[in-house]
Protein backbone atom coordinates (compact mmCIF):
# COMPACT_ATOMS: atom_id res chain seq x y z
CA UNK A 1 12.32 29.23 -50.10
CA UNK A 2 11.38 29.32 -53.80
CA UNK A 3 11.29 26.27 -56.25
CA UNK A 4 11.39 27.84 -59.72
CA UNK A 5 12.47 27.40 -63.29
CA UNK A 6 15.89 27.57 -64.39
CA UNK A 7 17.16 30.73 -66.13
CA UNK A 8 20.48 31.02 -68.26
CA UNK A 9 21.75 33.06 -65.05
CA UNK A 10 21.75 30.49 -63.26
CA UNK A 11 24.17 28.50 -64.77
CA UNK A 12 27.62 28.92 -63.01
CA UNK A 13 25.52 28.04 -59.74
CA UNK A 14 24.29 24.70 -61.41
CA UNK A 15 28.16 24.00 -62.22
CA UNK A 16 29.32 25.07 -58.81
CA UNK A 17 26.51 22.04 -57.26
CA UNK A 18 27.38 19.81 -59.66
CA UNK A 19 31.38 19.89 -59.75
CA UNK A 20 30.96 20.04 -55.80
CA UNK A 21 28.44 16.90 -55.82
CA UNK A 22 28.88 14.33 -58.70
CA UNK A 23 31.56 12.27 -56.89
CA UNK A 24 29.71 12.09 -53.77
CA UNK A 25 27.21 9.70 -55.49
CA UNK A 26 30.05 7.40 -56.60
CA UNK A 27 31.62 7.71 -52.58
CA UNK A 28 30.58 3.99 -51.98
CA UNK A 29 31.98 2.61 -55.42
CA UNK A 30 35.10 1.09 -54.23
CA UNK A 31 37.41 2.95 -57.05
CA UNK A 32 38.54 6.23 -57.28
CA UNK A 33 37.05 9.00 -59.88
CA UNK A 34 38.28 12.06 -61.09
CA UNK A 35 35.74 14.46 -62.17
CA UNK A 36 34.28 15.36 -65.45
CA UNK A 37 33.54 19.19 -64.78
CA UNK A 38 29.82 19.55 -66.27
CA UNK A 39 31.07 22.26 -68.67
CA UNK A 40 33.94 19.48 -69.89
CA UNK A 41 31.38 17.03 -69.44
CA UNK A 42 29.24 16.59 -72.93
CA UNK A 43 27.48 13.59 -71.81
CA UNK A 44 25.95 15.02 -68.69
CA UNK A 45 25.90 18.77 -70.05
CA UNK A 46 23.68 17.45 -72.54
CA UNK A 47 20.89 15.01 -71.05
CA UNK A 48 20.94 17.87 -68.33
CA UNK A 49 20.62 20.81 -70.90
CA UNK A 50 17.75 19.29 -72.74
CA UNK A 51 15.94 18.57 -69.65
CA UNK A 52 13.24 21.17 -67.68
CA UNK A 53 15.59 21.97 -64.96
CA UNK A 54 14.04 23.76 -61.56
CA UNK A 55 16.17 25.91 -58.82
CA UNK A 56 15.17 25.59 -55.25
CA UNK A 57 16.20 29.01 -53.85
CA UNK A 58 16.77 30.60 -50.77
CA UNK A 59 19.42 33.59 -50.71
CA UNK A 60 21.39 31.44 -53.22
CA UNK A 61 20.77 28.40 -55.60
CA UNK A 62 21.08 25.45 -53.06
CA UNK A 63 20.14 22.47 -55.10
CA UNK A 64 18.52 21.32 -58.33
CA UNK A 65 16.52 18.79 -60.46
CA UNK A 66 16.09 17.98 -63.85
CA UNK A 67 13.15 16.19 -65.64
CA UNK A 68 12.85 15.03 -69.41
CA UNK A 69 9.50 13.89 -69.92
CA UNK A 70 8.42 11.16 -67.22
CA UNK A 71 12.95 10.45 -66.04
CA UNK A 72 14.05 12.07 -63.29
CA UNK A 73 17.35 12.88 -64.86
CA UNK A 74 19.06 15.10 -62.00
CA UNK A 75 18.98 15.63 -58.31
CA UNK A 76 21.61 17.39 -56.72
CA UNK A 77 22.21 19.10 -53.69
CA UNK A 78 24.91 21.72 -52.58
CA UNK A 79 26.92 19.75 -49.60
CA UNK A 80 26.60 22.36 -47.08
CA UNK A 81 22.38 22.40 -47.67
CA UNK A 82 22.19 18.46 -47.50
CA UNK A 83 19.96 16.58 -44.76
CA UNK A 84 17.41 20.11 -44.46
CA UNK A 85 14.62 18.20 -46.90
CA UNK A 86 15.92 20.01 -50.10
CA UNK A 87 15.83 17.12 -51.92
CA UNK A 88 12.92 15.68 -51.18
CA UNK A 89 11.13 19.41 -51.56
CA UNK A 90 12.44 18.79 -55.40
CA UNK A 91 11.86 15.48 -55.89
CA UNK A 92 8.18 15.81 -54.83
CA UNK A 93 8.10 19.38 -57.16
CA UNK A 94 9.28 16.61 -60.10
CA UNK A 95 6.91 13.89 -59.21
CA UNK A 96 4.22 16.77 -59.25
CA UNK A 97 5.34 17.21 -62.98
CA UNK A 98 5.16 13.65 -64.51
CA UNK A 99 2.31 12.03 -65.91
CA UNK A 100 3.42 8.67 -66.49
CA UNK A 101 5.26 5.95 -64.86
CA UNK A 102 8.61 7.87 -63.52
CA UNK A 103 11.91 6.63 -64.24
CA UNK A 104 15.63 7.34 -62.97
CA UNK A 105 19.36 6.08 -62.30
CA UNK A 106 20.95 5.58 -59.44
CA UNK A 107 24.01 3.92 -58.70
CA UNK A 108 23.79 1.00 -56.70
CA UNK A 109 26.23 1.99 -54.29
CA UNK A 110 23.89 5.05 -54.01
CA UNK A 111 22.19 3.79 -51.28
CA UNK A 112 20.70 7.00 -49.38
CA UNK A 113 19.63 7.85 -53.07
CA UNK A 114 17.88 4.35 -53.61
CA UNK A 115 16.47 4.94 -50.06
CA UNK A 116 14.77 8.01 -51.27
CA UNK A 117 13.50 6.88 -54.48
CA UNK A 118 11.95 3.93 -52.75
CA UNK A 119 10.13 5.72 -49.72
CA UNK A 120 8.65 7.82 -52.40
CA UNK A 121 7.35 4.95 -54.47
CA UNK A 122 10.30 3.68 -56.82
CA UNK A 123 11.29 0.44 -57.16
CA UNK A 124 14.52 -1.42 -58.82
CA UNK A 125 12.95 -2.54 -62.23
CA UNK A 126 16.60 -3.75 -63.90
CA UNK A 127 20.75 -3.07 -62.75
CA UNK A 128 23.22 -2.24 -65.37
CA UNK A 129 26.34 -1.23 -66.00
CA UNK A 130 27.75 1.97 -67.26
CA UNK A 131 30.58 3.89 -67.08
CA UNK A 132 32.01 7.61 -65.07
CA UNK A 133 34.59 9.18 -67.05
CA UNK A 134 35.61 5.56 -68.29
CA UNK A 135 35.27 3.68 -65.35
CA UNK A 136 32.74 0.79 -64.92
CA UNK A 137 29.59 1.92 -62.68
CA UNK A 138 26.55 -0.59 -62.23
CA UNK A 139 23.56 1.73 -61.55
CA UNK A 140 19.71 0.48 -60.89
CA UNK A 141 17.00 1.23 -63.31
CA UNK A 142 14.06 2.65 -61.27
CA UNK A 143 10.50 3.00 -61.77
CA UNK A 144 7.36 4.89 -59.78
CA UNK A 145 5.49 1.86 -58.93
């Protein structure tokens, strides 16, 4: 098991975890989405692609992170790796990394997401709405308390 930094190779396994993942955060929603592919995607691809991203490794890439300064920006794990502690192994490797007050986005239908965030310190600082390849999405602001 390695966390590490991205490298250009491993971008058609951060496309393979995201195009397999991004909808199951919106499960809970009550409406239907079709997914954005991230390479289609120039919203995500970019607050992703600007970000430090990290790989945790074991064989293959199973899941990744992203961080842009103090906002956790990404978190996403393959589905056939989920419930082993992969995501919390990279969320703690991010909250290792930030030296303020930590910030993300969840949607508030997200709940094993929000329950996460909040055993690891977060709390709900604001909810607002935004959108998933046009359709409406409320999603909580969250901050490291």
């Amino acid at each position: 098991m390695t966390i590490r930094e991205f490298t250009p190779a491993d971008e058609p396994q951060i496309h393979r975890i995201y195009n397999a993942s991004k909808l199951d955060e919106l499960k809970d929603e009550g409406m239907r989405f079709t997914l954005i592919p991230l390479d289609e995607d120039q919203r995500r691809s970019r607050t992703l692609w600007e970000s430090n991203i990290y790989v945790y490794e074991q064989d293959r890439i199973l899941g990744y992170c992203a961080l842009f300064n103090d906002e956790v920006r990404a978190l996403f794990v393959a589905p056939d790796s989920r419930r082993l502690g992969i995501g919390k192994l990279l969320l703690e490797y991010m909250l290792d990394r930030i030296e303020g007050k930590g910030t993300l986005y969840a949607a508030t239908s997200n709940s094993a997401a929000i329950s996460l965030y909040e055993h690891y310190g977060f709390r709900v600082t604001d909810t607002l709405m935004t959108d998933y390849n046009g359709v409406p999405v409320s999603a909580h602001r969250m901050e490291k308390a």
